[in-house]
N, C-alpha and C. Protein backbone atom coordinates (compact mmCIF):
# COMPACT_ATOMS: atom_id res chain seq x y z
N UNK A 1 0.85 -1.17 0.00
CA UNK A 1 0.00 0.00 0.00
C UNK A 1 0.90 1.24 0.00
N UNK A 2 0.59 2.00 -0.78
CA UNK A 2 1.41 3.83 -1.16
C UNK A 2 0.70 4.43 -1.03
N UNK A 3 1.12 5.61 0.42
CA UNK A 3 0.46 6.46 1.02
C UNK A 3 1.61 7.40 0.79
N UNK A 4 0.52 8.64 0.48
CA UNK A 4 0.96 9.81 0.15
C UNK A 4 0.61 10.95 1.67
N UNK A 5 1.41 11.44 2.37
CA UNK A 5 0.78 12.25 3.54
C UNK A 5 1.04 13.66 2.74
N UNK A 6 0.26 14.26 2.79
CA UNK A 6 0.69 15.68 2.58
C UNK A 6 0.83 16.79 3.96
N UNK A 7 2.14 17.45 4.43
CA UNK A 7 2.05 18.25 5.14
C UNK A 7 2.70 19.88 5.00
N UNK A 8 2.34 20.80 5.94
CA UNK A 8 2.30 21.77 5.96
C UNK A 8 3.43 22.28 7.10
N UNK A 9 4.42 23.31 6.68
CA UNK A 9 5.27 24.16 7.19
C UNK A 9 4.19 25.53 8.10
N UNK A 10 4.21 25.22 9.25
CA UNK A 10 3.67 26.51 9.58
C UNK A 10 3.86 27.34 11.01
N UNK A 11 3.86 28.21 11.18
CA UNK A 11 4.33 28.85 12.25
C UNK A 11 4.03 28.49 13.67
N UNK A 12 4.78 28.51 14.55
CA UNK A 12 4.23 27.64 15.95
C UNK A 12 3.45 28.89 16.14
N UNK A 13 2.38 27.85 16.75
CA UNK A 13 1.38 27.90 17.27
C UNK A 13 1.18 29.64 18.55
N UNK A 14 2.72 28.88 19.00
CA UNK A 14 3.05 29.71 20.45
C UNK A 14 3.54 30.81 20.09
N UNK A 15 3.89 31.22 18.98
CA UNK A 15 4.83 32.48 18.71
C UNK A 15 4.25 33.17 18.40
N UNK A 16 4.54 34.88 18.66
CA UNK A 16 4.42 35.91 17.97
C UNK A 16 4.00 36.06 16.31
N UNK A 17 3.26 36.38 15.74
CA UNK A 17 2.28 36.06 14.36
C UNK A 17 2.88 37.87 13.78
N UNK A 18 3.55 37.77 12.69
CA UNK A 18 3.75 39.26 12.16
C UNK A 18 2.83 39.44 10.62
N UNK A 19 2.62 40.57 9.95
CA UNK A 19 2.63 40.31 8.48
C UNK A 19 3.70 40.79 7.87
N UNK A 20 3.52 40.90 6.53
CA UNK A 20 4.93 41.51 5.73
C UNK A 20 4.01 42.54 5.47
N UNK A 21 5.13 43.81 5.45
CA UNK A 21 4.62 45.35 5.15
C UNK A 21 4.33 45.04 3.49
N UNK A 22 5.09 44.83 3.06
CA UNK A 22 4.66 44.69 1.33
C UNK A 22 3.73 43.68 0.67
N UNK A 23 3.35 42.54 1.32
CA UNK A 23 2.34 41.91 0.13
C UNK A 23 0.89 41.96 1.68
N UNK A 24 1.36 41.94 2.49
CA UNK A 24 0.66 41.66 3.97
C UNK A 24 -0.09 39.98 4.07
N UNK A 25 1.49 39.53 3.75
CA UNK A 25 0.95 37.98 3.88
C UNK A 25 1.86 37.74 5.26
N UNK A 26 1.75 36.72 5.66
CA UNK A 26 2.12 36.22 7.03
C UNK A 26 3.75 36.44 6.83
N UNK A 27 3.99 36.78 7.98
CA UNK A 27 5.97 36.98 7.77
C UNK A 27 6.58 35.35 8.28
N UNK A 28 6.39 35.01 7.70
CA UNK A 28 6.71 32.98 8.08
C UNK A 28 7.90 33.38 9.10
N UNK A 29 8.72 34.33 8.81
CA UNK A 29 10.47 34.91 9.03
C UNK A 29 10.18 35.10 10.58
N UNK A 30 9.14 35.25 10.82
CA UNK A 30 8.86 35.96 12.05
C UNK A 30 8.51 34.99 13.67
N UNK A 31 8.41 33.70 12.97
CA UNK A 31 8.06 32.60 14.06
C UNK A 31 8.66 31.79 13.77
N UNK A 32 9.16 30.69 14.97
CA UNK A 32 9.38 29.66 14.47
C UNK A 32 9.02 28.57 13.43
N UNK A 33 9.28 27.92 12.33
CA UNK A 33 8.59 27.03 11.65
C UNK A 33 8.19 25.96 12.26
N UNK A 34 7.27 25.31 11.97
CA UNK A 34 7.17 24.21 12.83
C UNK A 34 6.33 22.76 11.59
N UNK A 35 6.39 21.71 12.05
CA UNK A 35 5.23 20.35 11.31
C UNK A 35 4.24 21.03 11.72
N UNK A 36 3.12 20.96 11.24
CA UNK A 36 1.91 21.40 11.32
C UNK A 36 1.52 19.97 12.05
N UNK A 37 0.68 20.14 13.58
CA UNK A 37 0.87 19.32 14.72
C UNK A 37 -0.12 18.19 14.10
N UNK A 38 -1.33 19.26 13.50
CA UNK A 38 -2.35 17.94 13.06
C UNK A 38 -1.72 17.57 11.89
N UNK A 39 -1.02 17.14 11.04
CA UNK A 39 -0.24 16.66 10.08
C UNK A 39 0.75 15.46 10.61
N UNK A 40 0.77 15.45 11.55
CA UNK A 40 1.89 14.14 12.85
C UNK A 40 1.53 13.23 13.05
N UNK A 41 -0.23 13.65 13.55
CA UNK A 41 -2.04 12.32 12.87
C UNK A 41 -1.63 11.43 12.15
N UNK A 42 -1.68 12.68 10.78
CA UNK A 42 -1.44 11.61 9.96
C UNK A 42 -0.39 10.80 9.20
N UNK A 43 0.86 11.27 9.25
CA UNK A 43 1.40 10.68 9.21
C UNK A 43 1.52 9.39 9.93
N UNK A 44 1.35 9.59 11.75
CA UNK A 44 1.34 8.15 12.41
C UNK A 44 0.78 7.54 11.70
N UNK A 45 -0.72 7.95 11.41
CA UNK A 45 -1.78 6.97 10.78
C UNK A 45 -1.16 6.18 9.64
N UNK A 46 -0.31 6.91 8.58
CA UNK A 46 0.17 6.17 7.65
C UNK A 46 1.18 5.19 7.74
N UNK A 47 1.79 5.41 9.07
CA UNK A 47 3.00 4.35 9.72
C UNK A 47 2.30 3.42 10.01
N UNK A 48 0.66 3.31 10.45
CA UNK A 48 0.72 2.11 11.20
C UNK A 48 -0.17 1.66 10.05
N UNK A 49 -0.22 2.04 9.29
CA UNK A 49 -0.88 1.54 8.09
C UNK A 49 0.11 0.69 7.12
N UNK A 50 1.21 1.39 7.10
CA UNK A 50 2.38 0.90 6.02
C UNK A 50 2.86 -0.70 6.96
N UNK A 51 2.81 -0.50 8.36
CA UNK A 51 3.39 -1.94 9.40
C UNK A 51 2.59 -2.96 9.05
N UNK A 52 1.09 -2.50 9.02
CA UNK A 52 0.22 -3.68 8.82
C UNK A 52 0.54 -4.03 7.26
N UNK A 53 0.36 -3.16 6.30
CA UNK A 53 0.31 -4.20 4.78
C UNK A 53 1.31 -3.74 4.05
N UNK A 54 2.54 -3.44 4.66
CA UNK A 54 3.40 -2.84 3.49
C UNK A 54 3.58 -2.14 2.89
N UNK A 55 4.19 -1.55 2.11
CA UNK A 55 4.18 -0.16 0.99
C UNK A 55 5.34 0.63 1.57
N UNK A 56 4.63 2.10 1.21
CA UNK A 56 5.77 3.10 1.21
C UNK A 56 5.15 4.58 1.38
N UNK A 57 5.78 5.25 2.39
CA UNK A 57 4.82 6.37 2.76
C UNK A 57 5.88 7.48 2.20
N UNK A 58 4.78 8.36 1.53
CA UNK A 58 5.84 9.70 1.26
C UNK A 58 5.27 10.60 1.55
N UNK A 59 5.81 11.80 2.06
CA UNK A 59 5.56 12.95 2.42
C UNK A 59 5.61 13.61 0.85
N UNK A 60 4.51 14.57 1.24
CA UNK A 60 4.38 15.96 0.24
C UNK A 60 3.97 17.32 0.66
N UNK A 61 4.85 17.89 0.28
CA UNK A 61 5.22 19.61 1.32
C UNK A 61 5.10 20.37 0.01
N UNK A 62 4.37 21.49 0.25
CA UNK A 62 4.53 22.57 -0.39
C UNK A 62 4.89 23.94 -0.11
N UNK A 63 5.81 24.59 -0.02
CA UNK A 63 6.29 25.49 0.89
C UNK A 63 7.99 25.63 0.45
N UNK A 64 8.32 26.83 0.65
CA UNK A 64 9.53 27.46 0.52
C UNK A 64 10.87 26.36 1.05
N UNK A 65 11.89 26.81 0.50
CA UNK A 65 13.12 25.75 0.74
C UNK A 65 13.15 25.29 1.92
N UNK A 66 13.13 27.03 3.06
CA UNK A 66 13.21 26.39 4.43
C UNK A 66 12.02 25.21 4.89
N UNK A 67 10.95 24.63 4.24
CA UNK A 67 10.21 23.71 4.60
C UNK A 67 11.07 22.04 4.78
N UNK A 68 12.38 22.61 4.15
CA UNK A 68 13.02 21.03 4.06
C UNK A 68 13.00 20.52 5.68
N UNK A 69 13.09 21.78 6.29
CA UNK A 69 13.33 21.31 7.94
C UNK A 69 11.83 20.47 8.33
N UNK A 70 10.97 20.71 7.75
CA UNK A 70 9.57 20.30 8.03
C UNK A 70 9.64 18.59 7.55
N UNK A 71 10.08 18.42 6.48
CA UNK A 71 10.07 17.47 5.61
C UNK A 71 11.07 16.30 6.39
N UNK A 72 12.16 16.67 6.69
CA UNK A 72 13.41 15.93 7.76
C UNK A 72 12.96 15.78 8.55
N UNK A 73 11.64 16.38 9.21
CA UNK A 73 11.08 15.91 10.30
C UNK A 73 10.32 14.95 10.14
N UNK A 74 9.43 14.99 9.31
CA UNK A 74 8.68 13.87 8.79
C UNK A 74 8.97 12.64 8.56
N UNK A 75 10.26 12.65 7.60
CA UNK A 75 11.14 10.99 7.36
C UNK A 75 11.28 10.54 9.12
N UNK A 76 12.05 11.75 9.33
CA UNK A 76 12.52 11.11 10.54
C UNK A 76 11.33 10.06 11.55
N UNK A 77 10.43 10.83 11.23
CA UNK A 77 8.90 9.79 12.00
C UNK A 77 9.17 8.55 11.28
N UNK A 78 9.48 8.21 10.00
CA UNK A 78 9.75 7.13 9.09
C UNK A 78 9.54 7.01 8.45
N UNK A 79 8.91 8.14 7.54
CA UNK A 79 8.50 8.10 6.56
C UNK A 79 9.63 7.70 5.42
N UNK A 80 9.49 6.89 3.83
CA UNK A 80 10.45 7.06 3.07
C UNK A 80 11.06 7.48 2.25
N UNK A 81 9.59 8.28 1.67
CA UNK A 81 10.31 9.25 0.77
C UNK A 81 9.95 10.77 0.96
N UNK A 82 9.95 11.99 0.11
CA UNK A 82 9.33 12.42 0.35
C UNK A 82 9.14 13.66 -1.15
N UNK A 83 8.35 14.03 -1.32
CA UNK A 83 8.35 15.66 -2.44
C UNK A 83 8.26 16.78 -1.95
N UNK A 84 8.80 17.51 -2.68
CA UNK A 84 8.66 18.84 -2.17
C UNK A 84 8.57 20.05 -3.31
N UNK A 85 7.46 20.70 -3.07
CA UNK A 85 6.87 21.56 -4.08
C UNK A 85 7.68 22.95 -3.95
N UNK A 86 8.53 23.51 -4.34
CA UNK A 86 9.11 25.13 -3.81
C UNK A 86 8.51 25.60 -5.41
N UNK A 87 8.18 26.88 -5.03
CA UNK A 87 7.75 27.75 -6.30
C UNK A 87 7.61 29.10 -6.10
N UNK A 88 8.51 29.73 -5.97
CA UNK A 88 8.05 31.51 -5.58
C UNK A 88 6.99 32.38 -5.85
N UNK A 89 6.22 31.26 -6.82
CA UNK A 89 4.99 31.94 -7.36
C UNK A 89 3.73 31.33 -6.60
N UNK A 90 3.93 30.54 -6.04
CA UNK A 90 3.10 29.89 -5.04
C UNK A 90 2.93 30.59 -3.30
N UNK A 91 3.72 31.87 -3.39
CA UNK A 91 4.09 32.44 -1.90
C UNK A 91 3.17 32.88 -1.67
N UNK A 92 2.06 32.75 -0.37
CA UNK A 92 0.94 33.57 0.00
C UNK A 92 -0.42 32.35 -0.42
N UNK A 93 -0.50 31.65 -1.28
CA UNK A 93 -1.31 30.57 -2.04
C UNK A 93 -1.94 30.79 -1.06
N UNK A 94 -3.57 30.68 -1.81
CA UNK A 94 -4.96 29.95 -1.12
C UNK A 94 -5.38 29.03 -1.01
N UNK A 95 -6.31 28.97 -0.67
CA UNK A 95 -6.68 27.10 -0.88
C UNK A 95 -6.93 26.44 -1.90
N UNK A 96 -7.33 27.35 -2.78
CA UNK A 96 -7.64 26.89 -4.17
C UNK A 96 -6.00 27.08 -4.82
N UNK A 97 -5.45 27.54 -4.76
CA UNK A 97 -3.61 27.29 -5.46
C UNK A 97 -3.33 26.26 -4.70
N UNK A 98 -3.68 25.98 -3.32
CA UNK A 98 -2.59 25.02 -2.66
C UNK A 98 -3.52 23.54 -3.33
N UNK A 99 -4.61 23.56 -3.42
CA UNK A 99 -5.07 22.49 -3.51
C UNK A 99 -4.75 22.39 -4.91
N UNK A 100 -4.43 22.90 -6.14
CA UNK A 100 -3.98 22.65 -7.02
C UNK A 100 -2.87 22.28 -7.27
N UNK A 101 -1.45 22.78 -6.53
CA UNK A 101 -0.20 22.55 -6.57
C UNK A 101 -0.05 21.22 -5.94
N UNK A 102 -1.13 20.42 -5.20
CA UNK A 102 -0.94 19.40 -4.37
C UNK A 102 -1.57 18.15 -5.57
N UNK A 103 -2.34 18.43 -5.90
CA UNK A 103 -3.15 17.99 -7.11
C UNK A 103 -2.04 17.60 -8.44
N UNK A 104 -0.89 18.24 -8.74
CA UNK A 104 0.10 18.11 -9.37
C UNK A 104 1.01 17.51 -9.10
N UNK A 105 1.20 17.73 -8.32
CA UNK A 105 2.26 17.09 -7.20
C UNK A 105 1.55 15.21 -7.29
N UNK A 106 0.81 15.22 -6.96
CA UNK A 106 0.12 13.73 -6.49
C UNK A 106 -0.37 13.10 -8.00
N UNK A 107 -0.60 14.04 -9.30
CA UNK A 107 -0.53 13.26 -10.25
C UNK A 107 1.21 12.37 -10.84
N UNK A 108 2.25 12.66 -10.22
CA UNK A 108 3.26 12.29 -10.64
C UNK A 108 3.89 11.13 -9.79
N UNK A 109 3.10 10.63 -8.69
CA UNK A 109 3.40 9.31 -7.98
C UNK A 109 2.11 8.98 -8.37
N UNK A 110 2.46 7.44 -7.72
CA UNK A 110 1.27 6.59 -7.92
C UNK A 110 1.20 5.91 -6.33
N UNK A 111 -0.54 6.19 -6.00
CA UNK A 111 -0.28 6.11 -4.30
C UNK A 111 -1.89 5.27 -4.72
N UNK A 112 -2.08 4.49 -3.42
CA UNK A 112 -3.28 4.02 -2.98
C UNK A 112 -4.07 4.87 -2.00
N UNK A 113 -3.59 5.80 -1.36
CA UNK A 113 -4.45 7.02 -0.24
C UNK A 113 -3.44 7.70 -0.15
N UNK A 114 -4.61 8.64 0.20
CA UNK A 114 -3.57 10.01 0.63
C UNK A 114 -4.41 10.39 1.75
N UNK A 115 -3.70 10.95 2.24
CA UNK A 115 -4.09 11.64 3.96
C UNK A 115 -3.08 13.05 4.40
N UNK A 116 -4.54 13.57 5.01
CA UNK A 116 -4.49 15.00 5.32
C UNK A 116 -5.09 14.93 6.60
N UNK A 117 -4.40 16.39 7.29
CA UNK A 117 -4.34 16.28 8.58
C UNK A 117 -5.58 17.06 8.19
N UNK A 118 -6.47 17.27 9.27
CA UNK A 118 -7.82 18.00 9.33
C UNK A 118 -7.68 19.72 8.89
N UNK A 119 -6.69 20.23 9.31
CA UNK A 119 -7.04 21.58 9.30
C UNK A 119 -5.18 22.21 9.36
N UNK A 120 -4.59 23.71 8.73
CA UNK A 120 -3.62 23.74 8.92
C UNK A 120 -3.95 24.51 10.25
N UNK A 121 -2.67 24.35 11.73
CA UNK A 121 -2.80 25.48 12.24
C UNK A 121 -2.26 27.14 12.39
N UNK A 122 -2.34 27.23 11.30
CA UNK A 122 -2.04 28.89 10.71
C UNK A 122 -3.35 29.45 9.79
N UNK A 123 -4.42 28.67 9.36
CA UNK A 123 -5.04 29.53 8.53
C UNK A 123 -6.51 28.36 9.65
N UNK A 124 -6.87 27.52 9.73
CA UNK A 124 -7.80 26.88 10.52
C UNK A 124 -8.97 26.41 9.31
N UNK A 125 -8.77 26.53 7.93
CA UNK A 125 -9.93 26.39 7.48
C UNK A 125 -10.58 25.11 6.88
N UNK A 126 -9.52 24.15 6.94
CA UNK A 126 -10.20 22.70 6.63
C UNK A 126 -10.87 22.67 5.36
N UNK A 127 -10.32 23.47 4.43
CA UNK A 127 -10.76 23.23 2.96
C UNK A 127 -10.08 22.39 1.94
N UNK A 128 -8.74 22.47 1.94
CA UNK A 128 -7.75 21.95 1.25
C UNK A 128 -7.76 20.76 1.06
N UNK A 129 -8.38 19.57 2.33
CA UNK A 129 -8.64 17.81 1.80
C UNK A 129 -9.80 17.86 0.65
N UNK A 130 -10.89 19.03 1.39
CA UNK A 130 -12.03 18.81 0.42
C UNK A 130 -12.10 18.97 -0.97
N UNK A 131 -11.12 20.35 -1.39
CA UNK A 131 -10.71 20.86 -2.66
C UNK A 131 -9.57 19.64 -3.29
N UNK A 132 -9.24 19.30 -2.55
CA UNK A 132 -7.57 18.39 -2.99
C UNK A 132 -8.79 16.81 -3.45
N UNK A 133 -9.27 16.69 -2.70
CA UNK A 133 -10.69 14.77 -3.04
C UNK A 133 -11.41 15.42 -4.36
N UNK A 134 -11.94 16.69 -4.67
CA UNK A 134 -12.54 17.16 -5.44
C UNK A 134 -11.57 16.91 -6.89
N UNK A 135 -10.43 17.84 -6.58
CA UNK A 135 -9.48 17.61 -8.11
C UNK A 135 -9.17 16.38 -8.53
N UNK A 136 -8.59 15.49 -7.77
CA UNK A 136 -8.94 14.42 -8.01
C UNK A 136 -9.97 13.30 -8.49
N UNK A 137 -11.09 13.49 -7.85
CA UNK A 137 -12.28 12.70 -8.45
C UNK A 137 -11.52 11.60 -7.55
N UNK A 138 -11.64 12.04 -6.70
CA UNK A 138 -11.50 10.49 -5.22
C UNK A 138 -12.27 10.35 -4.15
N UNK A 139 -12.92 9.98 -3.46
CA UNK A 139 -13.61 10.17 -2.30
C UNK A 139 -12.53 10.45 -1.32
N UNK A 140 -13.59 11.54 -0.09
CA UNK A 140 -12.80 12.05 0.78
C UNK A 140 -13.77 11.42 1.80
N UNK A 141 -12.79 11.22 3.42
CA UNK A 141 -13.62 10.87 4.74
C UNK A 141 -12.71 12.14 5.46
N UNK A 142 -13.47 12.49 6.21
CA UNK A 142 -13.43 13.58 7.29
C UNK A 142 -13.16 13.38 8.41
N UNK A 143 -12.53 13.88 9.29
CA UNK A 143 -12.20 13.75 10.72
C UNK A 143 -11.90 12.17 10.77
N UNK A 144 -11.60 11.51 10.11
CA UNK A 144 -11.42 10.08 10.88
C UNK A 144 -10.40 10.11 12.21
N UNK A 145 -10.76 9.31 13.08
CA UNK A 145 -9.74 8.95 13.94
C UNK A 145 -8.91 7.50 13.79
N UNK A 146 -9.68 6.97 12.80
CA UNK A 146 -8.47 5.42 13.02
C UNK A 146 -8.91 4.86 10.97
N UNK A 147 -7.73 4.55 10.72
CA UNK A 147 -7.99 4.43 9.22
C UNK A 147 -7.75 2.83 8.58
N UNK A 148 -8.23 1.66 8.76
CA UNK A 148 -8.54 0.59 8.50
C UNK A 148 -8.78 0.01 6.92
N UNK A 149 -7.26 -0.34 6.57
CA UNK A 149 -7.54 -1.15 4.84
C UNK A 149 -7.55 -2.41 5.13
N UNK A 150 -8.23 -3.11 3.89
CA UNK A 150 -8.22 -4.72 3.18
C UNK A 150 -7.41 -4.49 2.06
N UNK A 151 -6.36 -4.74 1.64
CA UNK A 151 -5.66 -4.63 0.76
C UNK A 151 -6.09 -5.76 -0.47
N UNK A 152 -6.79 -6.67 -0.13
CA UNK A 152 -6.92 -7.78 -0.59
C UNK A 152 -8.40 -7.60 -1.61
N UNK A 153 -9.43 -6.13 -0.89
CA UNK A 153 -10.60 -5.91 -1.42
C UNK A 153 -10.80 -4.97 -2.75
């Protein structure tokens, strides 16, 4: 089984929140970076998914170079591989760019699920699984807490 996690670079939680004087998008520069906490979910989820039937879990990040620190964090959970989207034209993205750039990103592996953490915590809006199941033409489940395959079905 090939699970795709997609996660998010985003400012702790605990820190000081700035904007940038010139575009007045979030000053990322300004807080610590951090894994986006609900993104850790799912990844576990995909670890204990990959123990039971095998496969290969990869991370997919979209976010500026410094996100590699996000991404090293991720393997390090165990994940094995991972992508990473950098695009300067992508800086500031909505949900509708991010869910597209992720959408691209995920047409160039070949995965059996993908999993998303519920919500980022820097923007809170829980759109991005729904928009991301939509481009696709995949079914999406919501809030799950425990994620159960038959590989065999």
């Amino acid at each position: 089984m090939n699970i795709v996690v997609c996660v998010k670079q985003v400012p702790d939680s605990w820190a000081e929140k700035k904007l940038n004087e010139s575009d007045k998008t979030l000053d990322r520069a300004s807080a610590d970076p951090v894994l986006n906490e609900l993104d850790e979910y799912g990844i576990e989820e995909a670890l204990r998914l990959q123990e039971a039937h095998g496969g290969q879990v990869t991370i997919l990040c979209m976010g500026p170079e410094k996100a590699g620190e996000t991404i090293r964090k991720a393997l390090s959970m165990g994940a094995d591989d991972a992508i990473h989207v950098v695009d300067d034209a992508l800086h500031g993205s909505d949900a509708v760019a991010t869910s597209a750039a992720l959408a691209a990103a995920l047409g160039t592996v070949e995965c059996d699920l993908v999993i998303l953490g519920s919500e980022s915590t820097d923007a809170r809006m829980s759109v991005v699984p729904a928009m991301l199941a939509e481009r696709l033409q995949l079914p999406q489940m919501t809030f799950a807490k425990k994620v159960d395959a038959d590989p065999d079905a």
